[in-house]
C-alpha atoms as a PDB file:
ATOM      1  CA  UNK A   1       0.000   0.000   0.000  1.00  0.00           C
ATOM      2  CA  UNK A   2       2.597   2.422   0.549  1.00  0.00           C
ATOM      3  CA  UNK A   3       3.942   1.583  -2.620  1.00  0.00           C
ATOM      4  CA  UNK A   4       1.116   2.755  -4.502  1.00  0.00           C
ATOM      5  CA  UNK A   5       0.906   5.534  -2.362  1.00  0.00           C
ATOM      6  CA  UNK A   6       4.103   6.697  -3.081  1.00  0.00           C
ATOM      7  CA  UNK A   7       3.515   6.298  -6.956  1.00  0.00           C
ATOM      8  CA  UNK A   8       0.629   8.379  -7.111  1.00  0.00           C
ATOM      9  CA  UNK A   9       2.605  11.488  -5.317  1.00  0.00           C
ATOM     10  CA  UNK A  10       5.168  11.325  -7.358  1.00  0.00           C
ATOM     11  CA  UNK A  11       2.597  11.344 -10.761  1.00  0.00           C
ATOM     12  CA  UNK A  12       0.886  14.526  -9.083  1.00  0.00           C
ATOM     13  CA  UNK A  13       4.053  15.482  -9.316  1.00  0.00           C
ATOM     14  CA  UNK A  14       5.554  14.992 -12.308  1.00  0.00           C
ATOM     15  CA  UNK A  15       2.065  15.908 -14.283  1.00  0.00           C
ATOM     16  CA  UNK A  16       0.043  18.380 -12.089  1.00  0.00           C
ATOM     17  CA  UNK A  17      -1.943  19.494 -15.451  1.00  0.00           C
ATOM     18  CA  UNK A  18      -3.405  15.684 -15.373  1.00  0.00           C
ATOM     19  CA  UNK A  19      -4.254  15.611 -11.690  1.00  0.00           C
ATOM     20  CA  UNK A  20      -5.974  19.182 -12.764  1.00  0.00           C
ATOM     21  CA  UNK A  21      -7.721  18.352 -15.811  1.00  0.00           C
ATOM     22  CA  UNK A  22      -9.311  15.229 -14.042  1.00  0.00           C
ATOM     23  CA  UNK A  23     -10.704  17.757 -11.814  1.00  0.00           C
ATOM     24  CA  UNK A  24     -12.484  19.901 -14.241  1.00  0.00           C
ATOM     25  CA  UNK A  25     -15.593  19.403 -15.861  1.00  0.00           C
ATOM     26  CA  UNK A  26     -16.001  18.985 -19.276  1.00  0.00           C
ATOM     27  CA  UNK A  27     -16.944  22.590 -20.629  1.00  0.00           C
ATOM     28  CA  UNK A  28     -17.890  22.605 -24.742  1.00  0.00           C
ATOM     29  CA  UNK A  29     -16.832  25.301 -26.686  1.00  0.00           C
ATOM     30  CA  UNK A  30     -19.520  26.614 -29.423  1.00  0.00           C
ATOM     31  CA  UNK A  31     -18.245  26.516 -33.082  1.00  0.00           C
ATOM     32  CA  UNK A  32     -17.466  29.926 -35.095  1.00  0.00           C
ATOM     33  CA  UNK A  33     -20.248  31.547 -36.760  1.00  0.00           C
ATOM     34  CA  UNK A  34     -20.215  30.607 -40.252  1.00  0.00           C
ATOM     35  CA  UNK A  35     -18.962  33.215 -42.810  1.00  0.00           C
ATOM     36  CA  UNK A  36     -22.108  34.517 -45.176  1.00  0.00           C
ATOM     37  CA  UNK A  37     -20.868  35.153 -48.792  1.00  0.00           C
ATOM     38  CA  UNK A  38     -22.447  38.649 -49.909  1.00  0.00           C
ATOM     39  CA  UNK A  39     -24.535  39.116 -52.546  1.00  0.00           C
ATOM     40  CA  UNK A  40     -25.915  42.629 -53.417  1.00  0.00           C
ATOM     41  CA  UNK A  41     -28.320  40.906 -56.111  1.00  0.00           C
ATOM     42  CA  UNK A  42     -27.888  44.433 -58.415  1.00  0.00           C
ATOM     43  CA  UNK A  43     -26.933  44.233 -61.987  1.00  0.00           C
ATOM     44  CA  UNK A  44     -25.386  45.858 -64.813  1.00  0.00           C
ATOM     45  CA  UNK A  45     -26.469  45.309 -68.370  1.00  0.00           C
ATOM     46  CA  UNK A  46     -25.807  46.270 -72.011  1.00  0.00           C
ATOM     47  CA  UNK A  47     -28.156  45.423 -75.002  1.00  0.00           C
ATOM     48  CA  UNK A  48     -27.887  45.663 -78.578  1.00  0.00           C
ATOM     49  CA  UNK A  49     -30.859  45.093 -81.331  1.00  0.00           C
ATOM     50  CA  UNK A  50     -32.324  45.267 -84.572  1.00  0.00           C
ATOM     51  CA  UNK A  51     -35.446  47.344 -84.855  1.00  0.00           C
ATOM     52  CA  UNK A  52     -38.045  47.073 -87.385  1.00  0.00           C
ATOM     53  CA  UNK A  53     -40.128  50.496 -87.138  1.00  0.00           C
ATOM     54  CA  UNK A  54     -43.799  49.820 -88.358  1.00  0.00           C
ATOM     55  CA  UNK A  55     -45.602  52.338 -90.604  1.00  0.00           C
ATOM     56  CA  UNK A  56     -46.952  55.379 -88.528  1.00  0.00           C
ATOM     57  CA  UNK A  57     -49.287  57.745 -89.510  1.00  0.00           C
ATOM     58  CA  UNK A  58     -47.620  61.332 -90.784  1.00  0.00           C
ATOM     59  CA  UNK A  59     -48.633  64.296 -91.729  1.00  0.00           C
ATOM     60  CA  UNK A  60     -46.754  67.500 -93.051  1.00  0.00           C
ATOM     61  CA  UNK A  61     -48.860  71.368 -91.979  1.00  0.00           C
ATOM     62  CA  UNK A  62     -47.500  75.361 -91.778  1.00  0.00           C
ATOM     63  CA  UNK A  63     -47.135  77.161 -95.045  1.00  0.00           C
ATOM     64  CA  UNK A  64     -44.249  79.073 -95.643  1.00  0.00           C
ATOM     65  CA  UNK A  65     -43.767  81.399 -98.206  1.00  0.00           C
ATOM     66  CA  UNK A  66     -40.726  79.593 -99.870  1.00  0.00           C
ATOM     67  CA  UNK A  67     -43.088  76.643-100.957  1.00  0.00           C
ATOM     68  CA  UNK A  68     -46.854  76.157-100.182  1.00  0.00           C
ATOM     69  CA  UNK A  69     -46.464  72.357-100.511  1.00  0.00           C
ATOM     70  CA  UNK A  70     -46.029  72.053 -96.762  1.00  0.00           C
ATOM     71  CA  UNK A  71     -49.714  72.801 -95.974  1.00  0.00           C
ATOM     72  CA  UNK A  72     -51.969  70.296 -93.452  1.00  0.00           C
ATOM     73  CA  UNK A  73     -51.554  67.476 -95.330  1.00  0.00           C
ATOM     74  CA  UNK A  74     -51.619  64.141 -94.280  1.00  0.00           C
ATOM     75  CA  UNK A  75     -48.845  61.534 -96.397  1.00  0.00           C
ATOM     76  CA  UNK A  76     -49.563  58.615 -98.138  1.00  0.00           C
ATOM     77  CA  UNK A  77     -47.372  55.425 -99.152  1.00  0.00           C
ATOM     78  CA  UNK A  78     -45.258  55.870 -95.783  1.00  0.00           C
ATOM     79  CA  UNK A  79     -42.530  53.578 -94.869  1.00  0.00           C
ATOM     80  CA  UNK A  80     -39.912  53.555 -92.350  1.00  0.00           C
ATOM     81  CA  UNK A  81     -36.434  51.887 -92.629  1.00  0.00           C
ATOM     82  CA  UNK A  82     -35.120  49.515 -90.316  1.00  0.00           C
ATOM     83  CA  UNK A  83     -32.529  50.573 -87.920  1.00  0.00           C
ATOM     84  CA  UNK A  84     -30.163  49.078 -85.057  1.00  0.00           C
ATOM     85  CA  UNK A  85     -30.211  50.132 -81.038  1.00  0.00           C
ATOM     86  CA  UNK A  86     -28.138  49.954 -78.546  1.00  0.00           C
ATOM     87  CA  UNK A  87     -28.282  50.315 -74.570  1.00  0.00           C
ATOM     88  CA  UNK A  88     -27.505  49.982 -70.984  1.00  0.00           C
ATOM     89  CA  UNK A  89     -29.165  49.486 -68.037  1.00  0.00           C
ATOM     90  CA  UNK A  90     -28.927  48.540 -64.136  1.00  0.00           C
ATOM     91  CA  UNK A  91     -31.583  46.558 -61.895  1.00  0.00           C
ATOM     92  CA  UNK A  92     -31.978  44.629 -58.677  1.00  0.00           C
ATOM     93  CA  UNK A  93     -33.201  40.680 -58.726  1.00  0.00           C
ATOM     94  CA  UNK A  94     -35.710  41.338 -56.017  1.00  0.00           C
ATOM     95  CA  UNK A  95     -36.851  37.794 -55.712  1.00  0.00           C
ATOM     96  CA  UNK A  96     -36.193  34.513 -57.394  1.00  0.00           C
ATOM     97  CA  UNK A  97     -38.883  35.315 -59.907  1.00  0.00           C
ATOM     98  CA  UNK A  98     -38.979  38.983 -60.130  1.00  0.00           C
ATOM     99  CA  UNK A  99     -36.748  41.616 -61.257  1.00  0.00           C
ATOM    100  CA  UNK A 100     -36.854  44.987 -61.907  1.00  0.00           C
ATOM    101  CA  UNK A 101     -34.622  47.874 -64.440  1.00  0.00           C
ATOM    102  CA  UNK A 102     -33.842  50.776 -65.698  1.00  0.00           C
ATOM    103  CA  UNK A 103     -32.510  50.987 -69.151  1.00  0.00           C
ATOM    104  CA  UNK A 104     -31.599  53.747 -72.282  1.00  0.00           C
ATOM    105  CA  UNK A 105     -31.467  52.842 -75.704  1.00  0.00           C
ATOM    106  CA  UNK A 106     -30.352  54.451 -78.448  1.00  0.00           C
ATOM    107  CA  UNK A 107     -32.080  53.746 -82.210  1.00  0.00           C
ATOM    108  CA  UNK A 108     -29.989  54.913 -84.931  1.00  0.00           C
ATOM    109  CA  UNK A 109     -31.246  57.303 -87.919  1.00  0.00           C
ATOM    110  CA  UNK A 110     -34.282  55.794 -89.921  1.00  0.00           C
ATOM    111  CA  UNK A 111     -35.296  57.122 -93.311  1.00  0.00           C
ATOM    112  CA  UNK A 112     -38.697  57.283 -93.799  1.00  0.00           C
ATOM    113  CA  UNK A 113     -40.804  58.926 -96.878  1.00  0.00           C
ATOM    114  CA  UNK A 114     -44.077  59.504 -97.656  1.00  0.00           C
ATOM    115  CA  UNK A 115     -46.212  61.237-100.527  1.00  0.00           C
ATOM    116  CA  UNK A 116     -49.443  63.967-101.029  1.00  0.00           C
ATOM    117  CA  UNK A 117     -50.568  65.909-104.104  1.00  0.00           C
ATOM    118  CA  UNK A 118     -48.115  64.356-106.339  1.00  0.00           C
ATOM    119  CA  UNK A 119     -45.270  65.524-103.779  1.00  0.00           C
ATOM    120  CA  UNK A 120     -43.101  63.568-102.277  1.00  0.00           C
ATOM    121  CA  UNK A 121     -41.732  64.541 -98.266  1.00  0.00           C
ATOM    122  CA  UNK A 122     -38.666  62.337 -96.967  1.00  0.00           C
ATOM    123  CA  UNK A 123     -36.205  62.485 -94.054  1.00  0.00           C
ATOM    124  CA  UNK A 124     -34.781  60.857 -91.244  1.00  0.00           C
ATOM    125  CA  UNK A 125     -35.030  60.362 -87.066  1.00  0.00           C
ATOM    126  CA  UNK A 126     -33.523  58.888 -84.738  1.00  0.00           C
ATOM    127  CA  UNK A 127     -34.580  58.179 -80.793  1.00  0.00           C
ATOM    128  CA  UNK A 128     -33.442  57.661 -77.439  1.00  0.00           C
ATOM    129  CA  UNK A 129     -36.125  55.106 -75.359  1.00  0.00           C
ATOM    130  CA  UNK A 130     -35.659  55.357 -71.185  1.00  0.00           C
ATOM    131  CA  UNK A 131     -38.308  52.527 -69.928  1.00  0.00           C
ATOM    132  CA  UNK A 132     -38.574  51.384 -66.136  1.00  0.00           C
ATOM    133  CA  UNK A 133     -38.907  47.612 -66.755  1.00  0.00           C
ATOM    134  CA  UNK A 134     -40.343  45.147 -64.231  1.00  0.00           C
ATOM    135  CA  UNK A 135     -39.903  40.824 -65.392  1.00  0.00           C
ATOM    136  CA  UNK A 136     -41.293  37.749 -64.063  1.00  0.00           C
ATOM    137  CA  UNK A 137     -38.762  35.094 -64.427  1.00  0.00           C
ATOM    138  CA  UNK A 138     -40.730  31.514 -64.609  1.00  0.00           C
ATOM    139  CA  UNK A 139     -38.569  29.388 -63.846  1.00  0.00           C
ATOM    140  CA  UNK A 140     -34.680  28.009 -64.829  1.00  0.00           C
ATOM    141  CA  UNK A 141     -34.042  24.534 -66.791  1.00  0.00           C
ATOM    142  CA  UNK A 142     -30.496  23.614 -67.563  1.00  0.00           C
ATOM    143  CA  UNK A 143     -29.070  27.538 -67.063  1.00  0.00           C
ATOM    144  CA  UNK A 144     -31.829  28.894 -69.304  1.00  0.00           C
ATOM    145  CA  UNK A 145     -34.588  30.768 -67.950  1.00  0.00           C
ATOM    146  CA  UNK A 146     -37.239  32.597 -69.849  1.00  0.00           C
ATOM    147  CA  UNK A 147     -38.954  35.698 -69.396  1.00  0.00           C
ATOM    148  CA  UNK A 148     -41.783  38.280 -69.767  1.00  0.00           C
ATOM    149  CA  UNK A 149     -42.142  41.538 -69.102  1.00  0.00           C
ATOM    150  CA  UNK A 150     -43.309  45.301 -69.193  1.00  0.00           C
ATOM    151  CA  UNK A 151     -42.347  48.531 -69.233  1.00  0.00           C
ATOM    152  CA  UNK A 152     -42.744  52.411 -68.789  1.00  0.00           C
ATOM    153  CA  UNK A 153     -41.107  55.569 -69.428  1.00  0.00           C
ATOM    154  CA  UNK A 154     -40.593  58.447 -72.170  1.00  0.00           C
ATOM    155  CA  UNK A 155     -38.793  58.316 -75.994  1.00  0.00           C
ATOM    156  CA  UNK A 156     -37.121  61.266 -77.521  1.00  0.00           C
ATOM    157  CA  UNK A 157     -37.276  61.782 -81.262  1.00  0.00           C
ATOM    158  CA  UNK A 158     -35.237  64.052 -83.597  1.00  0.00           C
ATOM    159  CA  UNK A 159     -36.584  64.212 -87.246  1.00  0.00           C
ATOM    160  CA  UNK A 160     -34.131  65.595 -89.178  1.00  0.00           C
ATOM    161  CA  UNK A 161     -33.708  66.610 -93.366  1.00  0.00           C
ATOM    162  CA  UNK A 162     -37.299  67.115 -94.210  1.00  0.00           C
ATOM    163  CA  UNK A 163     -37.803  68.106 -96.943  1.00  0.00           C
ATOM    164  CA  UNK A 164     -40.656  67.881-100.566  1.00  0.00           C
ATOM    165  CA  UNK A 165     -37.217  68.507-103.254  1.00  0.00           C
ATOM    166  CA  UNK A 166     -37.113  72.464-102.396  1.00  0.00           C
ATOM    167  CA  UNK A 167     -37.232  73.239 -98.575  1.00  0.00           C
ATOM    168  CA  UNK A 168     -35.303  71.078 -95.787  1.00  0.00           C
ATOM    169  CA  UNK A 169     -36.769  71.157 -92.543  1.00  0.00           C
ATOM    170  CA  UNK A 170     -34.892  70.201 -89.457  1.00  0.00           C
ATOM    171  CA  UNK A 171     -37.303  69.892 -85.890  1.00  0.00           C
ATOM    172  CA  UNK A 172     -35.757  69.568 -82.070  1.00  0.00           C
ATOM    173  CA  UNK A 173     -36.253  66.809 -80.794  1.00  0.00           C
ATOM    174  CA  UNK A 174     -39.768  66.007 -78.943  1.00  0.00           C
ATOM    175  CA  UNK A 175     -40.428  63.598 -76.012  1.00  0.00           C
ATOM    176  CA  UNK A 176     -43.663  61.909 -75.180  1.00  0.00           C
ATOM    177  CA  UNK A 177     -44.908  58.932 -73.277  1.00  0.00           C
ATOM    178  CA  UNK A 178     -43.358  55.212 -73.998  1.00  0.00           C
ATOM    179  CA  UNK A 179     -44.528  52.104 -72.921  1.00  0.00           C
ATOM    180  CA  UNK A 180     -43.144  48.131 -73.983  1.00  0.00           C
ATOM    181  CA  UNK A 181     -43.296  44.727 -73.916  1.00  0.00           C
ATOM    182  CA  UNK A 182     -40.667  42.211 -73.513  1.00  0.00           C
ATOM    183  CA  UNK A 183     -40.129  38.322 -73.901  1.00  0.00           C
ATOM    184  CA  UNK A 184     -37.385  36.154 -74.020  1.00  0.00           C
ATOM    185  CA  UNK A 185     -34.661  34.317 -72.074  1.00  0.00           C
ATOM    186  CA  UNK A 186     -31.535  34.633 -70.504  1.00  0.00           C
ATOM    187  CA  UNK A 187     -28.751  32.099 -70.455  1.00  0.00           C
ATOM    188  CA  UNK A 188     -26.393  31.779 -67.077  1.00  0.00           C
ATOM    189  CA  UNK A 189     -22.722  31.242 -68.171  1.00  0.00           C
ATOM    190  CA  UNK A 190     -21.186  31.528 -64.669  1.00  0.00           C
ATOM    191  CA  UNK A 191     -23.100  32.983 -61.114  1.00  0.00           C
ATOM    192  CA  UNK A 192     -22.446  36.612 -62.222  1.00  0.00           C
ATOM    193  CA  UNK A 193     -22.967  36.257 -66.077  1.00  0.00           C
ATOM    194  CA  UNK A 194     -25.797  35.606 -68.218  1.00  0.00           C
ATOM    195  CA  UNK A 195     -26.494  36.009 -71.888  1.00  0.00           C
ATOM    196  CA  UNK A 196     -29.968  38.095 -72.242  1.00  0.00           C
ATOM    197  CA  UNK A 197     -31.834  36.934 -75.793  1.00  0.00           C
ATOM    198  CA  UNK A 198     -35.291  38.930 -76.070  1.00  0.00           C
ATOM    199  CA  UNK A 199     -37.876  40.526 -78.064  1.00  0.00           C
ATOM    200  CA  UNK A 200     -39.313  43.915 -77.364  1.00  0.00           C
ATOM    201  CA  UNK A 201     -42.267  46.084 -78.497  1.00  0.00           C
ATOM    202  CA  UNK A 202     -42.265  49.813 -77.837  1.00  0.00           C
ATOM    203  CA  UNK A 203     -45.140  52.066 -78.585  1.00  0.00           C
ATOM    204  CA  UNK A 204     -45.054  56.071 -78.218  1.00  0.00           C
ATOM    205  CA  UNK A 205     -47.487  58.317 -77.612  1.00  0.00           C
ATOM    206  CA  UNK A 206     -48.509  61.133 -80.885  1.00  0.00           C
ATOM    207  CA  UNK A 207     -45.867  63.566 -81.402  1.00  0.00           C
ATOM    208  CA  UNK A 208     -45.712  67.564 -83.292  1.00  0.00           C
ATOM    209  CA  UNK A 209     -42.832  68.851 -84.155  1.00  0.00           C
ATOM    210  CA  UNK A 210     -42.379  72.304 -85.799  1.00  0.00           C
ATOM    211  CA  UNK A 211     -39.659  74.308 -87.312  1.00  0.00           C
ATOM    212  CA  UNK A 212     -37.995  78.065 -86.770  1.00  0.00           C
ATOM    213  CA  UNK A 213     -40.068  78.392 -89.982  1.00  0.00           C
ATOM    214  CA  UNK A 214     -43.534  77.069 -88.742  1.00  0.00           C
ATOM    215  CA  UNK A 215     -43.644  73.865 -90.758  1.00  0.00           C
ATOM    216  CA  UNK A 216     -44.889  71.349 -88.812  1.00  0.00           C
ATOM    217  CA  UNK A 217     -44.794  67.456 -88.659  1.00  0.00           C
ATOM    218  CA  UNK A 218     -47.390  65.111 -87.273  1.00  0.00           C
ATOM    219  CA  UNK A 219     -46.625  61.726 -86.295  1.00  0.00           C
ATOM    220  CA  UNK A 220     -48.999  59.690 -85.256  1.00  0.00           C
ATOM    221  CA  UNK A 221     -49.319  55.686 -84.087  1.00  0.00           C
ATOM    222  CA  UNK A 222     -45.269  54.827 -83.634  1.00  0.00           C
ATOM    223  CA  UNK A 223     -44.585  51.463 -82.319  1.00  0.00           C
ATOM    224  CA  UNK A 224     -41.676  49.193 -83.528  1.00  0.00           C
ATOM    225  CA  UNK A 225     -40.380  45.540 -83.182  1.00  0.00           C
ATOM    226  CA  UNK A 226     -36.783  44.340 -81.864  1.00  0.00           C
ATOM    227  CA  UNK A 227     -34.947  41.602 -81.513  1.00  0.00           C
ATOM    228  CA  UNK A 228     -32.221  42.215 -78.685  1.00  0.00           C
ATOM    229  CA  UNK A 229     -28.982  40.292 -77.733  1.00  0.00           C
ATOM    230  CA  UNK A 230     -26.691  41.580 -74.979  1.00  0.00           C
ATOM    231  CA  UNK A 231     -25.541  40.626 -71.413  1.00  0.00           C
ATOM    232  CA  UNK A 232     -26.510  40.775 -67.672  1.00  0.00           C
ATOM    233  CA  UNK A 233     -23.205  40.669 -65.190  1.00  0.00           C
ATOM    234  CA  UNK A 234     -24.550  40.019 -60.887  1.00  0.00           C
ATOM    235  CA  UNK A 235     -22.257  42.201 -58.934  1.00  0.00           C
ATOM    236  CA  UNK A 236     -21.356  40.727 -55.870  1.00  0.00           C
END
């Protein structure tokens, strides 16, 4: 007996932090907090498109005395070109099905013509389109997830080189009310990129636009067609 007694002295000893430890209890210590990655869920995008303009309704008014052609006439045999766009834009994913943007486009010149009284009136124009979108995304198969959508906002329009083959007319530009509508799908290529293939259809409200020399033109009914291709990048 004093044997063992004398081996357990000389362990306490030798190891007091064992003779301790067996005398503490056995207190857990809780894990770190997990990092969180952070994700703002704003975007940045840039667009490019063809546009196909469909046929509004013009009309040419305001007689000047260097040619009494341009009196309140409305044209006949109208058509307007085709023409390309281009844009940017920033919005917020505010759910896993909704999203809302704002975007700016600019259409290129368009030359359009049109005819009255054996006369024949051409020119060109060109736009800017600002829209406040809002999308419902419906769902995502394989990376791809398609789209629809609306929009709301203004369009700015510069006519420019009117003229009947004697006077040229050239008209600030006029803004008026725009609204659209927008279909399509976008394509994820990483968790911050994603291809954006759509279709959109913009109408804008009647517009009168008149010269330092009083001629006036009326254009009425404007809507137009695009296809659009461009890109959507998620900054983190």
């Amino acid at each position: 007996m004093s044997d063992l007694r004398l081996c357990l002295a000389l362990a306490a000893l030798l190891f007091p932090g064992a003779a301790l430890a067996a005398d503490m209890p056995d207190i857990g210590f809780a894990p770190p907090p997990e990092v969180q990655e952070f994700g703002s869920n704003w975007y940045l995008r840039g667009d490019v498109g063809y546009v196909w303009h469909d046929n509004p309704s013009l009309a040419v008014g305001g007689v000047t005395e260097q040619d009494i052609a341009w009196g309140p006439y409305k044209l006949g045999g109208v058509s307007f070109d085709d023409s390309w766009s281009a844009g940017f834009g920033f919005g917020v994913k505010a759910t896993d099905w909704l999203r809302f943007d704002v975007t700016a486009d600019y259409r290129s010149k368009s030359d359009f013509s049109g005819n009255t009284l054996g006369t024949t009136f051409s020119g060109s124009a060109d736009s800017w389109i600002l829209l406040a979108n809002a999308y419902l995304d419906l769902g995502t198969w394989s990376g791809i997830t398609p789209y629809v959508g609306a929009g709301i906002g203004a369009a700015g329009v510069t006519p420019s080189g009117v003229n009947d083959g004697i006077v040229t007319a050239d008209f600030d530009s006029q803004w008026a009310f725009a609204w659209g509508l927008m279909a399509g799908a976008s394509i994820a290529l990483s968790p911050n990129w994603a291809i954006d293939v759509g279709y959109r259809y913009v109408a804008i409200d009647d517009m009168d636009f008149r010269d330092a020399a009083d001629n006036q033109l009326q254009v009425r009914d404007q809507s137009s067609q695009e296809v659009r291709i461009g890109a959507r990048y998620l900054i983190d």
